[in-house]
Protein backbone atom coordinates (compact mmCIF):
# COMPACT_ATOMS: atom_id res chain seq x y z
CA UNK A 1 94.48 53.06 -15.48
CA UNK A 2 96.94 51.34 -12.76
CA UNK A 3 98.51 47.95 -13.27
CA UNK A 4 95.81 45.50 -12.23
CA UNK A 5 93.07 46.86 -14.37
CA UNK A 6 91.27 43.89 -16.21
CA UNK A 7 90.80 44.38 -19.73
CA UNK A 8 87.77 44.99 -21.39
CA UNK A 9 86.16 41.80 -22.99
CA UNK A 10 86.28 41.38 -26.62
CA UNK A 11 83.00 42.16 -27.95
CA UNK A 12 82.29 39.15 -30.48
CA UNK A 13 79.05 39.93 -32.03
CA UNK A 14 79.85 43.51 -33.16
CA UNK A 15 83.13 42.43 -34.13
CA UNK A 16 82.03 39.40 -36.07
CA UNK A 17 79.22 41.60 -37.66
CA UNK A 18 81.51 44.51 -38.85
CA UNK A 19 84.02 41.13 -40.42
CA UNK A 20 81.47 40.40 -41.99
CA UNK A 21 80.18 43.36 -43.50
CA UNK A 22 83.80 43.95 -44.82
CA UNK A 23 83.71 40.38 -46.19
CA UNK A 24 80.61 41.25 -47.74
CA UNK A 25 81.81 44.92 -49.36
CA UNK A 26 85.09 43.17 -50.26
CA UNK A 27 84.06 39.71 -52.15
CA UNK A 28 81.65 41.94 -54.45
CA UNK A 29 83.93 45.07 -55.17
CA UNK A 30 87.02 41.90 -56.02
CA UNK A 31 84.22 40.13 -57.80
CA UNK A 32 82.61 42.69 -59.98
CA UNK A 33 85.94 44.20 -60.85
CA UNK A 34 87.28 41.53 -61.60
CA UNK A 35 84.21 40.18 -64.55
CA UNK A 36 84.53 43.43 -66.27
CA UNK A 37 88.14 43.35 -66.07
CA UNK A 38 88.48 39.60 -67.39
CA UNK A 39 86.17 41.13 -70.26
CA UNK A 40 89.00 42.77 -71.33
CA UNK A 41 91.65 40.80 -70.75
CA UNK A 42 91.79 37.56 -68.30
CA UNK A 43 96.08 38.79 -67.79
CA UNK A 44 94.46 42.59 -66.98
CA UNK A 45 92.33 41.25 -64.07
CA UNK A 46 94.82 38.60 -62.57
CA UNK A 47 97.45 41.70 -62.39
CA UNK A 48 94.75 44.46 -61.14
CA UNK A 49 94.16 41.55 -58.25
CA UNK A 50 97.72 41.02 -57.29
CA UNK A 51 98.52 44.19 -57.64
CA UNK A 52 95.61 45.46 -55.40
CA UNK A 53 96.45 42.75 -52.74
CA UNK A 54 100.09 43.67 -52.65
CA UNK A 55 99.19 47.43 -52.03
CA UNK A 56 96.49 46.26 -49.28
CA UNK A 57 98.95 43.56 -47.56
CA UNK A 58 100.81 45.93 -45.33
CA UNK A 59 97.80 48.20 -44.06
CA UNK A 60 95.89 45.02 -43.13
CA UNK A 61 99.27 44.42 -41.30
CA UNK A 62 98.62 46.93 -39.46
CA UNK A 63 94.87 47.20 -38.68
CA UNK A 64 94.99 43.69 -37.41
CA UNK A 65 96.65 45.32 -34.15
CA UNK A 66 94.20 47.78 -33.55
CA UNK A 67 90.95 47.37 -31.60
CA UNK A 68 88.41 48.02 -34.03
CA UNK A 69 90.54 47.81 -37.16
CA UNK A 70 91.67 44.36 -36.62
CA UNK A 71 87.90 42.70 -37.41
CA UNK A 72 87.76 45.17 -40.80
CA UNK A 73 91.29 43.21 -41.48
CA UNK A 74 90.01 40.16 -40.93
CA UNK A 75 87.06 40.48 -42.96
CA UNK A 76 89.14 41.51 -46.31
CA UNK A 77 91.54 38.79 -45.63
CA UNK A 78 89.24 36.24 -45.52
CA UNK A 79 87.21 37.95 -48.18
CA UNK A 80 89.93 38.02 -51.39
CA UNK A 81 90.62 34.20 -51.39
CA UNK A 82 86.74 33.46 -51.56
CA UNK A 83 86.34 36.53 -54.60
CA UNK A 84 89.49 34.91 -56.25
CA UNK A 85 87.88 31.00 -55.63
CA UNK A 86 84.50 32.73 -57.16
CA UNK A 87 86.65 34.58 -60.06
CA UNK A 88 88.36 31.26 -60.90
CA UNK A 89 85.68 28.98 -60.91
CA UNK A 90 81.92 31.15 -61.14
């Protein structure tokens, strides 16, 4: 590869439909988890979340700087506020 080398384009549709596949995977796993976990406890299932998200945080950190990675990241980012909207108020 020399120094003028155009980079490739971004490929929006496969991106867009592996976000939202992870979107998908994510908002039901945080969802369902989260009923049978309030079903114990409501305090059990608010710390499971944070918890979770906390240990999550720094890998999406770094998948959003890969090629591929960075639409997976963007799907679960944009997946755990709508599961925790859906927790709170579904």
């Amino acid at each position: 590869m020399n120094a003028t080398s155009v980079p490739s384009p971004t490929p929006w549709s496969t991106g867009l439909s592996l976000a939202a596949f992870a979107f998908a995977m994510t908002t039901v796993t945080l969802v369902a988890i989260g009923e049978v976990l309030a079903d114990i406890h409501p305090a059990v299932a608010v710390l499971v979340n944070i918890v979770a998200v906390a240990g999550a945080t720094p890998t999406l950190l770094v998948w959003r700087r890969r090629a591929v990675w960075r639409w997976v990241a963007l799907g679960i980012a944009t997946a755990v506020p709508v599961a925790w909207a859906v927790l709170l108020f579904g």
